[in-house]
N, C-alpha and C. Protein backbone atom coordinates (compact mmCIF):
# COMPACT_ATOMS: atom_id res chain seq x y z
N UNK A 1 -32.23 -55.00 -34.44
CA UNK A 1 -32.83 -55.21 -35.76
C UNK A 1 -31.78 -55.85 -36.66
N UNK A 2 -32.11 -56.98 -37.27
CA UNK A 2 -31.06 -57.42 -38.36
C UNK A 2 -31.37 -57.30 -39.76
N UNK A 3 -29.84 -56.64 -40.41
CA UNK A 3 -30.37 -56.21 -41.23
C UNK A 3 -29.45 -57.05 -42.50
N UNK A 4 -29.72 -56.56 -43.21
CA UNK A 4 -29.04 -57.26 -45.01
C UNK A 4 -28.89 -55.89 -45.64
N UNK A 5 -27.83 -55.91 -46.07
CA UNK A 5 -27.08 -54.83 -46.91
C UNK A 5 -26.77 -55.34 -48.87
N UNK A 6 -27.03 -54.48 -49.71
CA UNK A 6 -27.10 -55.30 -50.93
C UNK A 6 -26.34 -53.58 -52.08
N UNK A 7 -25.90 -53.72 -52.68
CA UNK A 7 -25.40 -52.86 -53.57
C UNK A 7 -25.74 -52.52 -54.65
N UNK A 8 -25.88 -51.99 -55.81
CA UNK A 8 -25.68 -51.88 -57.29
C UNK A 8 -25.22 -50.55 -57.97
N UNK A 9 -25.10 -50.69 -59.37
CA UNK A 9 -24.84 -49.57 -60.27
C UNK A 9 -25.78 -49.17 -59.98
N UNK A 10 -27.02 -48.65 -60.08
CA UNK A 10 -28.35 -47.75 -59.71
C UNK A 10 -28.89 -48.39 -58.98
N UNK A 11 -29.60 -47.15 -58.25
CA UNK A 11 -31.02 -47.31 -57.33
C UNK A 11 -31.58 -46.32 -58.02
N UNK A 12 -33.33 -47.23 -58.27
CA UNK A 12 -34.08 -45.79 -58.15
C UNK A 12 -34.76 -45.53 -57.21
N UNK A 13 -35.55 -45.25 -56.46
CA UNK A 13 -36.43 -44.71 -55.34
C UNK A 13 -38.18 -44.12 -56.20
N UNK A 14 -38.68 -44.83 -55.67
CA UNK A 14 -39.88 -44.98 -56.39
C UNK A 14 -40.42 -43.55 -55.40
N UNK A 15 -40.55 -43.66 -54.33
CA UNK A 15 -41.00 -42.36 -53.27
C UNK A 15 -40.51 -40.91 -53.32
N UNK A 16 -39.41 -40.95 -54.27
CA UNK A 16 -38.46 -39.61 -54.34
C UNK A 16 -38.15 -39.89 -56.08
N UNK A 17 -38.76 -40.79 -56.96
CA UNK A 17 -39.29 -40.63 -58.39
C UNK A 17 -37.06 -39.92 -58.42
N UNK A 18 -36.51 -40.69 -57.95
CA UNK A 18 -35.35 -40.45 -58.22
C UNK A 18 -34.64 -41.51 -58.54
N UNK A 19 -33.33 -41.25 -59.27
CA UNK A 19 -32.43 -42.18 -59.68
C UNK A 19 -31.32 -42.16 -59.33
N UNK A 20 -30.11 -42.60 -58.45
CA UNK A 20 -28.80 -42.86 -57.98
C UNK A 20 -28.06 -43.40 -58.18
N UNK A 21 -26.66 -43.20 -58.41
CA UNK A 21 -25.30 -43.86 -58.53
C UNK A 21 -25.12 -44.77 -57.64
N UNK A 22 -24.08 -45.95 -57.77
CA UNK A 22 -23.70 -46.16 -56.99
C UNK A 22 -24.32 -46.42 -55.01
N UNK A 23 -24.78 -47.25 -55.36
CA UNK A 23 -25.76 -46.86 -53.67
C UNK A 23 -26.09 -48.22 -53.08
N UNK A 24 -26.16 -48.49 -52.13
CA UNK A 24 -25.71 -49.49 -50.67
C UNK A 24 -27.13 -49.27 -50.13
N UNK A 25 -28.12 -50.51 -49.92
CA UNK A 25 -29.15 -50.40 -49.01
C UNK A 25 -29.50 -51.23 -48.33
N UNK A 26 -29.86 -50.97 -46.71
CA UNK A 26 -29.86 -51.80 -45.58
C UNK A 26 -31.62 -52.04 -45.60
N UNK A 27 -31.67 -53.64 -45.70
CA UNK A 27 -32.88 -54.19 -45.36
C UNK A 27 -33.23 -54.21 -44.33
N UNK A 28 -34.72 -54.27 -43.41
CA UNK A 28 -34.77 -54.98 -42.43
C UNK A 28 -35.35 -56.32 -42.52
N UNK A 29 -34.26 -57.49 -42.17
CA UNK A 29 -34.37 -58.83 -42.54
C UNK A 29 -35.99 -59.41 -42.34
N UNK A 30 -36.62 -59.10 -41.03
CA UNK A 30 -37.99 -59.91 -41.12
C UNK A 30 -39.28 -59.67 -41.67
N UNK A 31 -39.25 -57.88 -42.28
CA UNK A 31 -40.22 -57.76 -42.83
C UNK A 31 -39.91 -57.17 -44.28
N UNK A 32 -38.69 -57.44 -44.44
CA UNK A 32 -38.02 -57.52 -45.94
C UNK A 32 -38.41 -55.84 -46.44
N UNK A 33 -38.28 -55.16 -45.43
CA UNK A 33 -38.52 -53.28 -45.80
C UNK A 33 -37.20 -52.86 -45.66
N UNK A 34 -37.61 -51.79 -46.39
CA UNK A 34 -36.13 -50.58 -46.76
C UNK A 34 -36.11 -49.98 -45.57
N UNK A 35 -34.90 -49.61 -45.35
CA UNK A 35 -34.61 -48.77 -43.88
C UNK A 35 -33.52 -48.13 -44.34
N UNK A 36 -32.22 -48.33 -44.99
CA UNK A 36 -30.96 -47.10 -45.29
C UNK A 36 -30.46 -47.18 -46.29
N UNK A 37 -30.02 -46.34 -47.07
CA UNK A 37 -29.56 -45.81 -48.02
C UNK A 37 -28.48 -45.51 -47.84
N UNK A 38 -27.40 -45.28 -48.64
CA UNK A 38 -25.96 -44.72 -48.48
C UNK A 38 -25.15 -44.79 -49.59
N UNK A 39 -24.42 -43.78 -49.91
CA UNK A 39 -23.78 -44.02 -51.21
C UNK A 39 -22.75 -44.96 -50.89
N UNK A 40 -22.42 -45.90 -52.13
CA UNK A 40 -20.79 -46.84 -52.16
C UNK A 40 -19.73 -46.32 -52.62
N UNK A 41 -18.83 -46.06 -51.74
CA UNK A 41 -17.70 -44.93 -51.91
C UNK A 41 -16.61 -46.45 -51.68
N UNK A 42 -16.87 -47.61 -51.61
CA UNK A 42 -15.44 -48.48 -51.33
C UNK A 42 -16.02 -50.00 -51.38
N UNK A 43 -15.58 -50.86 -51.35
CA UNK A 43 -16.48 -51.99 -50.24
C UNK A 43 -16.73 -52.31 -49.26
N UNK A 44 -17.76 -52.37 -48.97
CA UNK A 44 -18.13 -52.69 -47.57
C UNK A 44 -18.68 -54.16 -47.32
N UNK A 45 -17.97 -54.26 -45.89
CA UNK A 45 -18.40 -55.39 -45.60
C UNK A 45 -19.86 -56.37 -45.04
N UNK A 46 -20.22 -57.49 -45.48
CA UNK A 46 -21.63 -57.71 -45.42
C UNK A 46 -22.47 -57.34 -46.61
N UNK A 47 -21.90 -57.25 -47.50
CA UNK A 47 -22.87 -56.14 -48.43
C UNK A 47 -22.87 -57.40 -49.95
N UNK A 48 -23.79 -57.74 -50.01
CA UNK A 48 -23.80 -58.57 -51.45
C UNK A 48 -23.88 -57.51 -52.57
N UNK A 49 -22.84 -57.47 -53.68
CA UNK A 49 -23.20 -57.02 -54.79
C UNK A 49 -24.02 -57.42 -56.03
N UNK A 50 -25.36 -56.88 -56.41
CA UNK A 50 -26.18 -57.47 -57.11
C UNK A 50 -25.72 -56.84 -58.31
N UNK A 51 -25.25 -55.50 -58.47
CA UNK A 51 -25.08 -54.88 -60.14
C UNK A 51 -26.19 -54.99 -60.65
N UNK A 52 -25.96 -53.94 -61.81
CA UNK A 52 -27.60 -53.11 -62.50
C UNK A 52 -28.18 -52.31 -61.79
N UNK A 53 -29.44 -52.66 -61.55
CA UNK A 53 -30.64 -51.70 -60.94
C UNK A 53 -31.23 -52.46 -59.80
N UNK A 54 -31.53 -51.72 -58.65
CA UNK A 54 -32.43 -52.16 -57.37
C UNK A 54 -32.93 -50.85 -57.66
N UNK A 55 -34.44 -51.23 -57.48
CA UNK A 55 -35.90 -50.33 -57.34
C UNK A 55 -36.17 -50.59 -56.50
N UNK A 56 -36.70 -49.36 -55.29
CA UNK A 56 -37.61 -48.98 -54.21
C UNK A 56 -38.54 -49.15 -54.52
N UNK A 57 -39.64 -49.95 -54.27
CA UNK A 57 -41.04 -49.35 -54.25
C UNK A 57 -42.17 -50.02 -53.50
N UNK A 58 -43.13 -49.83 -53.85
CA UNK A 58 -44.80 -50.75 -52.67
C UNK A 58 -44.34 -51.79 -53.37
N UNK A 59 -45.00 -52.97 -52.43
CA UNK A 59 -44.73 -54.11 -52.06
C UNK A 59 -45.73 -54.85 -53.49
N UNK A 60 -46.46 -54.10 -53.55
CA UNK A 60 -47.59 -54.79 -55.47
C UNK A 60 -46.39 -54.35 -56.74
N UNK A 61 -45.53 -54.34 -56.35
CA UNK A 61 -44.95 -53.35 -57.63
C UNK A 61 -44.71 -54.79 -59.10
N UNK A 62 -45.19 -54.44 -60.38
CA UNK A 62 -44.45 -55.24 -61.27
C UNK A 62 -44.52 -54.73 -62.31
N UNK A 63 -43.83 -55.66 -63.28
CA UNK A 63 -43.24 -55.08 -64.16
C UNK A 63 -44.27 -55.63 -65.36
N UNK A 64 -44.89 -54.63 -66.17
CA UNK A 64 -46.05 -55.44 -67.21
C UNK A 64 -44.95 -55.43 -68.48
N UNK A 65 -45.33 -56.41 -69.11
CA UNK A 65 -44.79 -56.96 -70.57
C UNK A 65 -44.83 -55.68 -71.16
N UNK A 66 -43.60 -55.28 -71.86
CA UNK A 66 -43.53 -54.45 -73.20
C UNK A 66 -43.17 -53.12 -72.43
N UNK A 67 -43.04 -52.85 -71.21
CA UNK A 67 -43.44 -51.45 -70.54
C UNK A 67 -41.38 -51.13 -70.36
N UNK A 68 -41.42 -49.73 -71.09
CA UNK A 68 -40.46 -49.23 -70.65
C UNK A 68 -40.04 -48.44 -69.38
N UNK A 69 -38.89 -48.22 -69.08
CA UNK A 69 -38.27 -48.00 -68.25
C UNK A 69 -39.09 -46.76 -67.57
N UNK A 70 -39.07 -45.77 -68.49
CA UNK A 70 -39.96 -44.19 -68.16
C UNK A 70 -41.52 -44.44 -67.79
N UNK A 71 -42.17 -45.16 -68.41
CA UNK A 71 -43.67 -45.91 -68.36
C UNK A 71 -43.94 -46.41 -67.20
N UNK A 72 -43.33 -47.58 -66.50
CA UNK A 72 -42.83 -48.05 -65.05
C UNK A 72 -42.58 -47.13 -64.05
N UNK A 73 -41.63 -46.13 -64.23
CA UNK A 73 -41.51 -44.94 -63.68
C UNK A 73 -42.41 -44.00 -63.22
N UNK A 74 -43.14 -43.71 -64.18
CA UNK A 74 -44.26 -42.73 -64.09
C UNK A 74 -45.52 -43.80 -63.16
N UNK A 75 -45.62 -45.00 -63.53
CA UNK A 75 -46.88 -45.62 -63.10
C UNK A 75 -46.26 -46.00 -61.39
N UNK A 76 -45.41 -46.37 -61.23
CA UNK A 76 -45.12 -47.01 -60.05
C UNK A 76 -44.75 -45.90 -58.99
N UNK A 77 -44.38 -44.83 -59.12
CA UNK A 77 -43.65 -43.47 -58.49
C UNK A 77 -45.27 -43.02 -57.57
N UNK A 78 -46.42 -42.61 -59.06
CA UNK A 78 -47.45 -42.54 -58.09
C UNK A 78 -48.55 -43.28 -57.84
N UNK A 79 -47.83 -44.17 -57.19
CA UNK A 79 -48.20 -45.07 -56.42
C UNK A 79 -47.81 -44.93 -54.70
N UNK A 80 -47.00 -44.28 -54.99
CA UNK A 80 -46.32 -44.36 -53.28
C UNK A 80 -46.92 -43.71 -52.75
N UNK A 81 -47.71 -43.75 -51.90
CA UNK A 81 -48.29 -42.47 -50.24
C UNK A 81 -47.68 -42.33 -49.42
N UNK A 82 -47.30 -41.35 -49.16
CA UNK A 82 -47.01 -40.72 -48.22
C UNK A 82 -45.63 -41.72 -46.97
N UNK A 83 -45.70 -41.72 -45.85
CA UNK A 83 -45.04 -43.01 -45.43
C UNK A 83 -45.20 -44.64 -45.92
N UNK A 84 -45.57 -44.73 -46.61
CA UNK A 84 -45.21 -45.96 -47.05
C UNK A 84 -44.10 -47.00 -47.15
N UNK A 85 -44.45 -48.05 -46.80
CA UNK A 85 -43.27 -48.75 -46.64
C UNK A 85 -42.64 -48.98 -47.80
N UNK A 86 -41.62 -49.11 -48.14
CA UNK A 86 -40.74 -49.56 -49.37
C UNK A 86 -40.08 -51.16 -49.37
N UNK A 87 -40.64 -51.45 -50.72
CA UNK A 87 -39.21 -53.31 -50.86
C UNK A 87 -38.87 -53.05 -51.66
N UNK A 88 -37.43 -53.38 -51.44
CA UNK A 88 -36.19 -53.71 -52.33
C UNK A 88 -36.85 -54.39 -53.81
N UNK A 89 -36.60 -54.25 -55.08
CA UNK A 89 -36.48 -55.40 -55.91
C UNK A 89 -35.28 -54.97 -56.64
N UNK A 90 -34.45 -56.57 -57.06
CA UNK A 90 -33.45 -56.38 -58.24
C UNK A 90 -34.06 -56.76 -59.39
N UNK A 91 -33.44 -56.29 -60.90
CA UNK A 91 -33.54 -56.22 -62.12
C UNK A 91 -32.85 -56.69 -62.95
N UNK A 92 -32.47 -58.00 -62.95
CA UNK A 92 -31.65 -59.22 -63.78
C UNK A 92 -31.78 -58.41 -65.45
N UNK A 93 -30.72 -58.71 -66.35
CA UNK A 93 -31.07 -58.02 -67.17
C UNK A 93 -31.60 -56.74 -67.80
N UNK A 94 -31.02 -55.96 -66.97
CA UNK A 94 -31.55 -54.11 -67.24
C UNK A 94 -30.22 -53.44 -68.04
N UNK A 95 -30.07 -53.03 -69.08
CA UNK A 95 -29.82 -52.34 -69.75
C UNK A 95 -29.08 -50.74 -69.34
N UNK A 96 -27.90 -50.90 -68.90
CA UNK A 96 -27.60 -50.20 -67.95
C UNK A 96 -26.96 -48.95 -69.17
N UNK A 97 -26.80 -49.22 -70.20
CA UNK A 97 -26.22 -48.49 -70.92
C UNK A 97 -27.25 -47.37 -71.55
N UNK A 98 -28.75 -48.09 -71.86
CA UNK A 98 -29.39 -47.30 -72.89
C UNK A 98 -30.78 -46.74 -71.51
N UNK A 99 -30.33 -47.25 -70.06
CA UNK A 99 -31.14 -47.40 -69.16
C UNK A 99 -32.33 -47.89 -69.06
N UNK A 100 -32.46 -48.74 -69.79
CA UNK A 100 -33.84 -49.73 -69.94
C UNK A 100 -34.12 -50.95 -69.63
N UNK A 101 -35.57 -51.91 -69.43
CA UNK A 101 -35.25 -52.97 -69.50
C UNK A 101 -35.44 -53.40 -71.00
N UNK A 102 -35.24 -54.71 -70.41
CA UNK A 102 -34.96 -55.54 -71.69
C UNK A 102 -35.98 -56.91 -71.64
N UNK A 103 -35.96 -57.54 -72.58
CA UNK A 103 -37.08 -59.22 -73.24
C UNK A 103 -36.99 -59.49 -71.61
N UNK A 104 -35.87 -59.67 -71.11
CA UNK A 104 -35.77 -60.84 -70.32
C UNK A 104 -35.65 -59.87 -68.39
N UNK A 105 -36.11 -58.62 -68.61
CA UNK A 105 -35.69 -58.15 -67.62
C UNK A 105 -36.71 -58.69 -66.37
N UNK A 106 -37.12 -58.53 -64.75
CA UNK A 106 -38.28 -58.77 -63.95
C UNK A 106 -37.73 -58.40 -62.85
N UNK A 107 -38.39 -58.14 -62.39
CA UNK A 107 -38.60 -57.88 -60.63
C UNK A 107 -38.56 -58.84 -59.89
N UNK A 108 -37.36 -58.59 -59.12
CA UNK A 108 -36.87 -60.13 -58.08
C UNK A 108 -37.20 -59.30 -56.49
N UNK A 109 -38.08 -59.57 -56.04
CA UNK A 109 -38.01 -58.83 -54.11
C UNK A 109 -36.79 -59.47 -53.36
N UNK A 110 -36.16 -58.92 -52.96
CA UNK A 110 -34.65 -58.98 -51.90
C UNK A 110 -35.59 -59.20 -51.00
């Protein structure tokens, strides 16, 4: 299986409605799904650093105009069933300080 490895200051996990430090996640390259998790304790190699936020979640996931961080949260979390597959997205512009997005923030799928 080949995979793609990608980094940031947070992950959240839409399936476990959780939020993480620091955390390292292995794609599987052809059907662009989540497969591993791991905290970043150093650098590792292969691993693109994106910084900010990567969100877990279903593959419909977006982000509606005006919607805060907690709002997104709550709507997209139950959404997940049960095994469901998970995609990666990064968050250009997220607000890492006040943990929010921002005017210009969106959902990019890795």
């Amino acid at each position: 299986m080949l995979m793609q490895y990608y980094a940031s200051h947070y992950l959240w996990h839409a399936g476990q409605d959780k939020l993480f430090r620091m955390q390292r996640i292995g794609l599987e390259v052809s059907g662009r799904t989540w497969v591993s998790m791991e905290p970043l304790e150093e650098e590792v190699r292969n691993t693109q650093w994106l910084g900010g936020m990567i969100i877990l979640a279903a593959s419909d996931s977006e982000l509606r105009k005006g919607e805060t961080f907690q709002e997104f949260r709550a709507r997209t979390a139950s959404a997940v069933t049960g095994d469901q597959s998970l995609h990666a997205f990064h968050v250009p512009f997220f607000d890492l300080q006040k943990m929010e997005f921002t005017e210009r923030s969106r959902l990019v799928r890795l």
